[in-house]
C-alpha atoms as a PDB file:
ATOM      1  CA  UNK A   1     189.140  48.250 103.111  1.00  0.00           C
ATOM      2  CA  UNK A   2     186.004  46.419 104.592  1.00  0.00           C
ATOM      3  CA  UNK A   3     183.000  48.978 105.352  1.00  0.00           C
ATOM      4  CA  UNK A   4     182.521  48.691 109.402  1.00  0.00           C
ATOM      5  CA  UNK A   5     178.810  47.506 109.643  1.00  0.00           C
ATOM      6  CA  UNK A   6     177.210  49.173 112.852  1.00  0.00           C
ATOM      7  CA  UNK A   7     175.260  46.464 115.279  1.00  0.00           C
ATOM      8  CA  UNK A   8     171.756  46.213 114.975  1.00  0.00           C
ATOM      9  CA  UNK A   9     169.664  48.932 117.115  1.00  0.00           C
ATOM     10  CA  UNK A  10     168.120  47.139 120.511  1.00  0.00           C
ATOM     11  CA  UNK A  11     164.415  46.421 120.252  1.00  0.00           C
ATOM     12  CA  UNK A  12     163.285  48.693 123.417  1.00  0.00           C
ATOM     13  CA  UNK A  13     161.907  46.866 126.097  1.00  0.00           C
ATOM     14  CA  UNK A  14     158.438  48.213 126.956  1.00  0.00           C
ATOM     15  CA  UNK A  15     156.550  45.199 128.274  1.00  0.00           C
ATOM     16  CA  UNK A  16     157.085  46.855 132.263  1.00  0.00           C
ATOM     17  CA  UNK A  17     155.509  50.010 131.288  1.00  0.00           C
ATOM     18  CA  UNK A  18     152.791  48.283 129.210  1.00  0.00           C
ATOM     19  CA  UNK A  19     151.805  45.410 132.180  1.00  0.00           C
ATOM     20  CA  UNK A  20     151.882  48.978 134.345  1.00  0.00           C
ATOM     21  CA  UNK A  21     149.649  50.521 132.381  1.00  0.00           C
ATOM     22  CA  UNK A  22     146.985  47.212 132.436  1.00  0.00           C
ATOM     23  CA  UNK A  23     147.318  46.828 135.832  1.00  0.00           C
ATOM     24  CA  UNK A  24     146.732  49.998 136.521  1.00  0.00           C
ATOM     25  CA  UNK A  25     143.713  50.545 134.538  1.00  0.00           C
ATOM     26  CA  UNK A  26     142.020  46.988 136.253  1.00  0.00           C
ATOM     27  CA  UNK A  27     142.484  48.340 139.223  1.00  0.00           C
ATOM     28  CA  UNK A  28     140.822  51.657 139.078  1.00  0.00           C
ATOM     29  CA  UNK A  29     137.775  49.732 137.079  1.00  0.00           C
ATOM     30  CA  UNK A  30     137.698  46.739 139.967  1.00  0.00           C
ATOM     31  CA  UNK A  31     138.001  50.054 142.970  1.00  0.00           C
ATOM     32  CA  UNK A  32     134.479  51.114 141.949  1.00  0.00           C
ATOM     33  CA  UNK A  33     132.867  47.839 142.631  1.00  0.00           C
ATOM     34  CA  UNK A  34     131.841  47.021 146.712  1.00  0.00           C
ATOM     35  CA  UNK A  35     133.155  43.778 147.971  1.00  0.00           C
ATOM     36  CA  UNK A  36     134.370  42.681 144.414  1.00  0.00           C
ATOM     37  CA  UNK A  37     136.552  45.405 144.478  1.00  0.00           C
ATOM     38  CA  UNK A  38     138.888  43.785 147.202  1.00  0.00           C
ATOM     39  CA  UNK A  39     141.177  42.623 144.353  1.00  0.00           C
ATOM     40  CA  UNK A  40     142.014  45.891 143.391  1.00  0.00           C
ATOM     41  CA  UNK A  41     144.613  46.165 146.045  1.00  0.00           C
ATOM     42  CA  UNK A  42     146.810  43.882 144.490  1.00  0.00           C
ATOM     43  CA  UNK A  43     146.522  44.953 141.347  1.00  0.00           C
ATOM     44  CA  UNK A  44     147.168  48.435 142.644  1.00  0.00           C
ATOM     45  CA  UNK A  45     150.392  47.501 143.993  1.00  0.00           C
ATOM     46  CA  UNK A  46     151.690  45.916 140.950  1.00  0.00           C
ATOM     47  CA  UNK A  47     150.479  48.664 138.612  1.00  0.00           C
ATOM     48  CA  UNK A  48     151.976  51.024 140.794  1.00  0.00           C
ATOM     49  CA  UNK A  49     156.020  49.140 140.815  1.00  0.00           C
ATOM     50  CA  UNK A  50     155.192  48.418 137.147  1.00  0.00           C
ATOM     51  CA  UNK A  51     154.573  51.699 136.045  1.00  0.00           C
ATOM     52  CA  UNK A  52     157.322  53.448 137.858  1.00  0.00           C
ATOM     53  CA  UNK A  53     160.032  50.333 136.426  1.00  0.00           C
ATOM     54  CA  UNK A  54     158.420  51.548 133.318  1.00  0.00           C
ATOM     55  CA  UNK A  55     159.101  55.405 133.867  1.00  0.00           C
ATOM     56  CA  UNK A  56     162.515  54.434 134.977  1.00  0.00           C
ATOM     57  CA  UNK A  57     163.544  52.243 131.711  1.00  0.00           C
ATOM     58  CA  UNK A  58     162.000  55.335 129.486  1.00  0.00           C
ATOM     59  CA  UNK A  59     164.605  57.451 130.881  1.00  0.00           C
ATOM     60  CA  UNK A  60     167.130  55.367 130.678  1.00  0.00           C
ATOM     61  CA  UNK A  61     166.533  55.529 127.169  1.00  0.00           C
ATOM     62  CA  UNK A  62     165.973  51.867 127.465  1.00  0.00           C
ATOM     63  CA  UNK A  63     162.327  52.055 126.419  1.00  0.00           C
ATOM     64  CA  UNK A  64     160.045  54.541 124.597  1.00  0.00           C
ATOM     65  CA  UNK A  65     156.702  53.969 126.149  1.00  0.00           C
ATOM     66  CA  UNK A  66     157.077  56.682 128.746  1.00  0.00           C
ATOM     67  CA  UNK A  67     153.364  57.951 128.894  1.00  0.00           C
ATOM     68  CA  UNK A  68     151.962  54.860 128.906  1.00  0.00           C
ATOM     69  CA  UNK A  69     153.914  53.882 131.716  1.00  0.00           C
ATOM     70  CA  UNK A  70     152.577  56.982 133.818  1.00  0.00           C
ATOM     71  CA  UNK A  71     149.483  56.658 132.881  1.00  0.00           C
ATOM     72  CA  UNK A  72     149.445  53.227 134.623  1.00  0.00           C
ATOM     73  CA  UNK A  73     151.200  54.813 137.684  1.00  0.00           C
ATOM     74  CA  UNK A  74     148.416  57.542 138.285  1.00  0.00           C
ATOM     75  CA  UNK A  75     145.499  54.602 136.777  1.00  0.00           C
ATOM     76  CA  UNK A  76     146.865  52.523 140.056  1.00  0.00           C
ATOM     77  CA  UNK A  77     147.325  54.961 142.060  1.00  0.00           C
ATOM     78  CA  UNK A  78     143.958  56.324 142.030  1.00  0.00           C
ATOM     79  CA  UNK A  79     142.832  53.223 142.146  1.00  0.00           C
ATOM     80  CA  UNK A  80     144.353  52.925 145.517  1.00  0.00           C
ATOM     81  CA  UNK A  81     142.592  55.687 147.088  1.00  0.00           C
ATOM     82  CA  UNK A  82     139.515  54.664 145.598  1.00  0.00           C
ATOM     83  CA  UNK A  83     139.766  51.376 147.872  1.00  0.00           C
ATOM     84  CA  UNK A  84     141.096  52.935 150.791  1.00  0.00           C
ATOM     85  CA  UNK A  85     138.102  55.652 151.046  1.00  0.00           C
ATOM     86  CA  UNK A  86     135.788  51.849 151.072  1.00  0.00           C
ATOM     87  CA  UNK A  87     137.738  50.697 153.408  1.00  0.00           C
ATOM     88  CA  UNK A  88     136.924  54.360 155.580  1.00  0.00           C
ATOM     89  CA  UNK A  89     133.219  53.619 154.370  1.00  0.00           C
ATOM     90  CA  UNK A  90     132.402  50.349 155.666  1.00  0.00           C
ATOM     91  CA  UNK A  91     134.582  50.952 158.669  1.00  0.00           C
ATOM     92  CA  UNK A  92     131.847  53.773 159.609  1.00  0.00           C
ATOM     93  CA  UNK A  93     129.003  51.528 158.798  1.00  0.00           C
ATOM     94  CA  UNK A  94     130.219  48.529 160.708  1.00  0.00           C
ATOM     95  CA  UNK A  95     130.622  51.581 163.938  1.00  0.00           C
ATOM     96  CA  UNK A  96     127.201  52.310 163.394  1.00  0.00           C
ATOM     97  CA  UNK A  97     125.421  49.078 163.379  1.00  0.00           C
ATOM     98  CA  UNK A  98     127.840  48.512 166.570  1.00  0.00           C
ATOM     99  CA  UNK A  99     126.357  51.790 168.459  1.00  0.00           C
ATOM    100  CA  UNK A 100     122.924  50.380 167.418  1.00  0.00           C
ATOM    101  CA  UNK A 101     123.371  46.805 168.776  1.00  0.00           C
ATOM    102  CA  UNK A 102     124.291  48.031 171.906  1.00  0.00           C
ATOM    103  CA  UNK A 103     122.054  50.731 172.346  1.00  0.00           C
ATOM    104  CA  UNK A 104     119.323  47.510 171.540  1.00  0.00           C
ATOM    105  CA  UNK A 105     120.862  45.672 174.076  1.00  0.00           C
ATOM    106  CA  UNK A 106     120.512  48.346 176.986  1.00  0.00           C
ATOM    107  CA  UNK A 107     117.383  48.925 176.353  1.00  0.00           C
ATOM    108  CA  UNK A 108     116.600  45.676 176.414  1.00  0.00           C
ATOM    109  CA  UNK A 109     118.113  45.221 179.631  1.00  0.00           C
ATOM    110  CA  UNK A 110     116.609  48.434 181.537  1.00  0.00           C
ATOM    111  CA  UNK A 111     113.766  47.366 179.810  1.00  0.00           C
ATOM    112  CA  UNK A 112     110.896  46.314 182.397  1.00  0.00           C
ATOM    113  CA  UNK A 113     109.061  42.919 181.728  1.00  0.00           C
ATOM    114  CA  UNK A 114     105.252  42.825 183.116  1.00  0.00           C
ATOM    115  CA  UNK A 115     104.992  39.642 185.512  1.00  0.00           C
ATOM    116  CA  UNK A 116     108.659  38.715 185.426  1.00  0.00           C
ATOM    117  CA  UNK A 117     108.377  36.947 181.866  1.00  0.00           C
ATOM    118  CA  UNK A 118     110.593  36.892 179.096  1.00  0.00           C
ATOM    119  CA  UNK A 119     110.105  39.905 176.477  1.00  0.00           C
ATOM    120  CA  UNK A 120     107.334  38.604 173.729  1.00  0.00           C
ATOM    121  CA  UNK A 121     110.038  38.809 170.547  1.00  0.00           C
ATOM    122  CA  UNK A 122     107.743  38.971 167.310  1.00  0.00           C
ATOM    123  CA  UNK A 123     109.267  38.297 163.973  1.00  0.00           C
ATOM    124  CA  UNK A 124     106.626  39.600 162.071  1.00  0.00           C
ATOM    125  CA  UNK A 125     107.872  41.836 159.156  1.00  0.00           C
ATOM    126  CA  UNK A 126     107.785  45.547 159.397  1.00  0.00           C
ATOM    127  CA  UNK A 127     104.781  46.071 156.868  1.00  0.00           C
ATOM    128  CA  UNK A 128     103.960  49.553 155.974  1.00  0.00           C
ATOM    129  CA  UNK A 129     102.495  51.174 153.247  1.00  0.00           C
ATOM    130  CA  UNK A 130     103.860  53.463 150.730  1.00  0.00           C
ATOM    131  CA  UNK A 131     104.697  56.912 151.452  1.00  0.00           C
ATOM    132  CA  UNK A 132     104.906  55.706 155.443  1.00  0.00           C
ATOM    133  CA  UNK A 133     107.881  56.352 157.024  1.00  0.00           C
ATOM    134  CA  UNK A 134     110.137  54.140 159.423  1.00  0.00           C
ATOM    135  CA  UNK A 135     112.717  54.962 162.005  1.00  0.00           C
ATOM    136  CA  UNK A 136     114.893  52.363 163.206  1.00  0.00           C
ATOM    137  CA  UNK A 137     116.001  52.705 166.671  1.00  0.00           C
ATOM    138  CA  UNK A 138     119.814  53.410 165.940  1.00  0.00           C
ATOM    139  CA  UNK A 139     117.992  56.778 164.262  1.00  0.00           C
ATOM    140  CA  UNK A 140     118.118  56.669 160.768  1.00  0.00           C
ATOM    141  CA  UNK A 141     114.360  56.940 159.039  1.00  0.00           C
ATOM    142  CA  UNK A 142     113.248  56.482 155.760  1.00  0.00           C
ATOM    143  CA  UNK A 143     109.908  57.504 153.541  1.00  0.00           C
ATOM    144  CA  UNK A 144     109.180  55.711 150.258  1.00  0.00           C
ATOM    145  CA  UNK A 145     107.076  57.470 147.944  1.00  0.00           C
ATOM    146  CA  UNK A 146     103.806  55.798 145.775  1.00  0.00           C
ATOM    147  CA  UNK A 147     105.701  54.082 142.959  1.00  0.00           C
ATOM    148  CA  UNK A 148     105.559  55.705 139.407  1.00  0.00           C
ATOM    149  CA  UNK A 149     106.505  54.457 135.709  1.00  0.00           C
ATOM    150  CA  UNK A 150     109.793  54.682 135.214  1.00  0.00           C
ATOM    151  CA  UNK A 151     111.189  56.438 132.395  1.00  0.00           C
ATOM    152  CA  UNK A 152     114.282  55.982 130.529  1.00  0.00           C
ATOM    153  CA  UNK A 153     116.656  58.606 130.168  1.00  0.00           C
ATOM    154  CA  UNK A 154     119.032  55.817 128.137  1.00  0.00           C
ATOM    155  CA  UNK A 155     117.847  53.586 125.512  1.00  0.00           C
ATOM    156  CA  UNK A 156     120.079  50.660 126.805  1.00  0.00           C
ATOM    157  CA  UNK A 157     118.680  50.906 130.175  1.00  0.00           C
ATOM    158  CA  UNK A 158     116.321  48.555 129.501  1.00  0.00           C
ATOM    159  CA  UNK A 159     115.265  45.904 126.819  1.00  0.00           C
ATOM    160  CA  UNK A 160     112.805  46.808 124.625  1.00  0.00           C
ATOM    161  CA  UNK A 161     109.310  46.485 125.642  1.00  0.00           C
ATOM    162  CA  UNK A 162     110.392  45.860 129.111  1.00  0.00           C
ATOM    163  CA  UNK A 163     108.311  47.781 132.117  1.00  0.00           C
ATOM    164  CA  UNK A 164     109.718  49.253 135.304  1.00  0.00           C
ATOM    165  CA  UNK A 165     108.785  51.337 138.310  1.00  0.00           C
ATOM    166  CA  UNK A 166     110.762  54.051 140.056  1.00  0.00           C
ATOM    167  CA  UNK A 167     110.099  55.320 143.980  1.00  0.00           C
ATOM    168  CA  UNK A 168     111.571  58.205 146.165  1.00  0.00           C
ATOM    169  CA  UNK A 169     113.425  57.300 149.302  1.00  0.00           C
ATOM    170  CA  UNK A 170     113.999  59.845 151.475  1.00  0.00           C
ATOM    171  CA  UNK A 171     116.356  59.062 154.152  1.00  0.00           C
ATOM    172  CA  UNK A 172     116.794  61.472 157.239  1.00  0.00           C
ATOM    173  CA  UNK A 173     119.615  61.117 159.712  1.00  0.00           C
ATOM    174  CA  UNK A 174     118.705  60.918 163.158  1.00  0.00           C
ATOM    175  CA  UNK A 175     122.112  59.374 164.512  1.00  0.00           C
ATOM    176  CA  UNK A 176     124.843  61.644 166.146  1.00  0.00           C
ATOM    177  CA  UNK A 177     127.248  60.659 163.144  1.00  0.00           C
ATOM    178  CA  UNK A 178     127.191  60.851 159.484  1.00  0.00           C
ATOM    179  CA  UNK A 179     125.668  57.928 157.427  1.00  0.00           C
ATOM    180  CA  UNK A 180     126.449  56.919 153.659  1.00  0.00           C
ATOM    181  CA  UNK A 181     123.115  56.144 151.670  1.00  0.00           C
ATOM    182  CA  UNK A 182     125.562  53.497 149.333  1.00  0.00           C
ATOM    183  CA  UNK A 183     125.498  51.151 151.785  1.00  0.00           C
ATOM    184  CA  UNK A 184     121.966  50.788 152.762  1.00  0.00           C
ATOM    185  CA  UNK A 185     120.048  47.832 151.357  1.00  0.00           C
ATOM    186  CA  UNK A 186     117.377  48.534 149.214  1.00  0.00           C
ATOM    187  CA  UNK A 187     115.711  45.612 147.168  1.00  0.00           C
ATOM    188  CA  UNK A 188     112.232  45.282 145.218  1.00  0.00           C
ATOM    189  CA  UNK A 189     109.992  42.299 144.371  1.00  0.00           C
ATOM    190  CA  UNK A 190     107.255  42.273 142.086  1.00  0.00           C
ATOM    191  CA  UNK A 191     104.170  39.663 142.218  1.00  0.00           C
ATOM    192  CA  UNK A 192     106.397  37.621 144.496  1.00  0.00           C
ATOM    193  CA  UNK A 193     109.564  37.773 141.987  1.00  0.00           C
ATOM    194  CA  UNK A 194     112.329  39.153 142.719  1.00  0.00           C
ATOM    195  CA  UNK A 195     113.370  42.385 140.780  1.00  0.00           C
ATOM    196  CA  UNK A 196     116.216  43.550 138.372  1.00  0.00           C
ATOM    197  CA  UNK A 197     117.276  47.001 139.460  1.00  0.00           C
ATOM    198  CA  UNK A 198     118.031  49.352 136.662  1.00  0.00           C
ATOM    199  CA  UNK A 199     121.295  51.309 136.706  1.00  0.00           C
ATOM    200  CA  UNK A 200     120.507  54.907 136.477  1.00  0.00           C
ATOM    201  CA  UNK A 201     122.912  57.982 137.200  1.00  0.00           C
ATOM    202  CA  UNK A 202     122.219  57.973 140.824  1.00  0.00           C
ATOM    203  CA  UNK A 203     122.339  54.378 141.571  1.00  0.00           C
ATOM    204  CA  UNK A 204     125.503  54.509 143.247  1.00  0.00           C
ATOM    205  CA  UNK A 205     125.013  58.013 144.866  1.00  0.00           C
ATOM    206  CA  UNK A 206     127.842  58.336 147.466  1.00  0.00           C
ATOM    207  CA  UNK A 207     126.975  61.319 149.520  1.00  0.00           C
ATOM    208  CA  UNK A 208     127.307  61.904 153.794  1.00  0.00           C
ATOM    209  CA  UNK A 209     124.332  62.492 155.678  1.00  0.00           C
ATOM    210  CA  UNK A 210     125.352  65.000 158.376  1.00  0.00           C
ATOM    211  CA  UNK A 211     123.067  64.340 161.885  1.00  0.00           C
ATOM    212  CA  UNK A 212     119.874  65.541 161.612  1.00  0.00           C
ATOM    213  CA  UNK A 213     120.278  66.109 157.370  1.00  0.00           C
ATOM    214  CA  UNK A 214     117.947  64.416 154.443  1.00  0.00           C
ATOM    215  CA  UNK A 215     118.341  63.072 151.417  1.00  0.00           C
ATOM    216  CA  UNK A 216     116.229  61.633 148.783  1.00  0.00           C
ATOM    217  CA  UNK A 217     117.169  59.178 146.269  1.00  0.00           C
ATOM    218  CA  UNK A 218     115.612  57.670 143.429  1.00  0.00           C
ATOM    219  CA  UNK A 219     115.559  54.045 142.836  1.00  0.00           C
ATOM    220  CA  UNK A 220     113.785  52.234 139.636  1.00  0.00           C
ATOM    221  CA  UNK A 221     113.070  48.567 139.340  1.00  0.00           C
ATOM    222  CA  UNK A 222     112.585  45.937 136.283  1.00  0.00           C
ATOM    223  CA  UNK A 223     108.893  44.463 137.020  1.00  0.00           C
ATOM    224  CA  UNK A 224     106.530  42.429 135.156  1.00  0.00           C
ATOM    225  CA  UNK A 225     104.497  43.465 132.274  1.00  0.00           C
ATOM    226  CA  UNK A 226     101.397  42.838 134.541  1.00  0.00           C
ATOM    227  CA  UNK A 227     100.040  44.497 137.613  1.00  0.00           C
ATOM    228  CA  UNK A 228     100.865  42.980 140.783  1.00  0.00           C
ATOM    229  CA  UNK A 229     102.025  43.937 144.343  1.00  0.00           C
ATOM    230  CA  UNK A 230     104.974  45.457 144.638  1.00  0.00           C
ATOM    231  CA  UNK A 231     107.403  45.592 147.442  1.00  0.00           C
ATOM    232  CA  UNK A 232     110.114  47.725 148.585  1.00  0.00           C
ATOM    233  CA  UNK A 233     112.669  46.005 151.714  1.00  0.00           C
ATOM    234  CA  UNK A 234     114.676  48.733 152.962  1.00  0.00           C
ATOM    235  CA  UNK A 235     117.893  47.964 155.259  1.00  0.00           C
ATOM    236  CA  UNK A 236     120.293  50.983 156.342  1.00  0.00           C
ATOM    237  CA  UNK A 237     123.104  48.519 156.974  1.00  0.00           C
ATOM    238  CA  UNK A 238     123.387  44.812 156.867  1.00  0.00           C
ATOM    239  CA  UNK A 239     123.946  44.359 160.731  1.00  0.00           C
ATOM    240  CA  UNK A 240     120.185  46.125 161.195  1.00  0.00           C
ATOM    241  CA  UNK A 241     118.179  44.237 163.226  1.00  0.00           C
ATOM    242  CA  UNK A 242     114.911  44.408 161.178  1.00  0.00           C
ATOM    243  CA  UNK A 243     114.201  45.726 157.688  1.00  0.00           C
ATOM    244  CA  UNK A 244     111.153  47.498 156.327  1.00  0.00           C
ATOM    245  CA  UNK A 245     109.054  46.439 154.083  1.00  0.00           C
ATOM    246  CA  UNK A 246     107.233  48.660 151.821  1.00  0.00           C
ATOM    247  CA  UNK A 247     103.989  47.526 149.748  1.00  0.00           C
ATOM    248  CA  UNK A 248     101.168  47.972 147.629  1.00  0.00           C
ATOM    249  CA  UNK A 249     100.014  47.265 143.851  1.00  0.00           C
ATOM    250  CA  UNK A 250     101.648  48.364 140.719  1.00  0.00           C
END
């Protein structure tokens, strides 16, 4: 009699839970970059159907990849709400710099005009020196301190032998809603060249301002190895009508 020979044990099929799991972990990296991070929806979504196909083939006993494929499911998800609280961010900013442009424009309408001519619009930059202080008339106000050495708390921060300069912004909230300091504009040139920031702990500081609160931030900058004049531009959104510039040598 002929031994029966059992059929040959099915390969499982854990490619669903694996693609879940890559999807998913793209998408929460892309979530934490602004603007860029736009294509982190999509991959959401597919993490999100991958990983739960993937959970569903584990348990069928058709795969064996199970925690792989929920990690991808909670990677996307997360990733999800990451973008949607953006999405809640820059919806506020874009209501601000609304409220502002219209409270501009009324004031330039109830605004009087000596003789009957047109208002005298300068575009001379806002120059002012540091530790000044600027309010912008939707309310927000910021002080920059006198610029210091920066020093690294991280040896990759920087390449070696390279020089940079930190300041203090403190931003206070005069507006009768909350503003998010991650979405002003704050850029730095150094003996007229423009500036490589460094990426310290607080660079991305995502923190409400309630009305009438402060905070203070620190920002560093990659400069030249000589002394020259350095200059801080500070926008609170990127609808603001002007921009402050804040100067003096380093």
């Amino acid at each position: 009699m002929s031994a029966v020979v059992p059929p040959p044990p099915t390969a499982p099929k854990n490619g669903i839970g694996t693609a879940g799991f890559v999807l998913g972990l793209l998408a929460l990296l892309f979530s934490f970059i602004p603007l860029i991070g736009v294509i982190a929806w999509p991959l959401g979504i597919l993490g999100l159907i991958f990983g739960v196909l993937g959970i569903i083939r584990a348990r069928n006993g058709q795969a064996t990849n199970q925690g792989m494929a929920i990690t991808g499911t909670v990677l996307a998800g997360i990733g999800l709400l990451i973008c949607v609280a953006w999405v809640g961010i820059i919806g506020t900013a874009a209501n601000e710099a609304a409220k502002q442009s219209e409270s501009l424009g009324t004031e330039a309408q109830q605004s009087p005009v000596p003789g009957g001519d047109s208002p005298d619009v300068s575009d001379a930059p806002i120059e002012l020196a540091f530790g000044q202080t600027h309010t912008w008339n939707g309310g927000e106000s910021v002080q920059v301190s006198e610029p210091r050495k920066y020093k690294k708390s991280n040896p990759y921060e920087l390449p070696s032998g390279a020089r940079a300069v930190e300041v203090d912004l403190t931003i206070t909230n005069g507006t009768d809603d909350e503003i998010n300091p991650i979405l002003w504009e704050i850029t730095a040139t150094h003996d007229g060249r423009v500036t490589q920031p460094v990426y310290s702990d607080d660079h991305f500081a995502n923190a409400q301002i309630p009305p009438g609160g402060t905070l203070t931030l620190t920002r560093a900058f990659q400069i030249a190895s000589d002394s020259g004049e350095l200059r801080i531009s500070v926008q609170p959104n990127f609808l603001a009508t002007d921009t402050a510039y804040f100067h003096g040598p380093f």
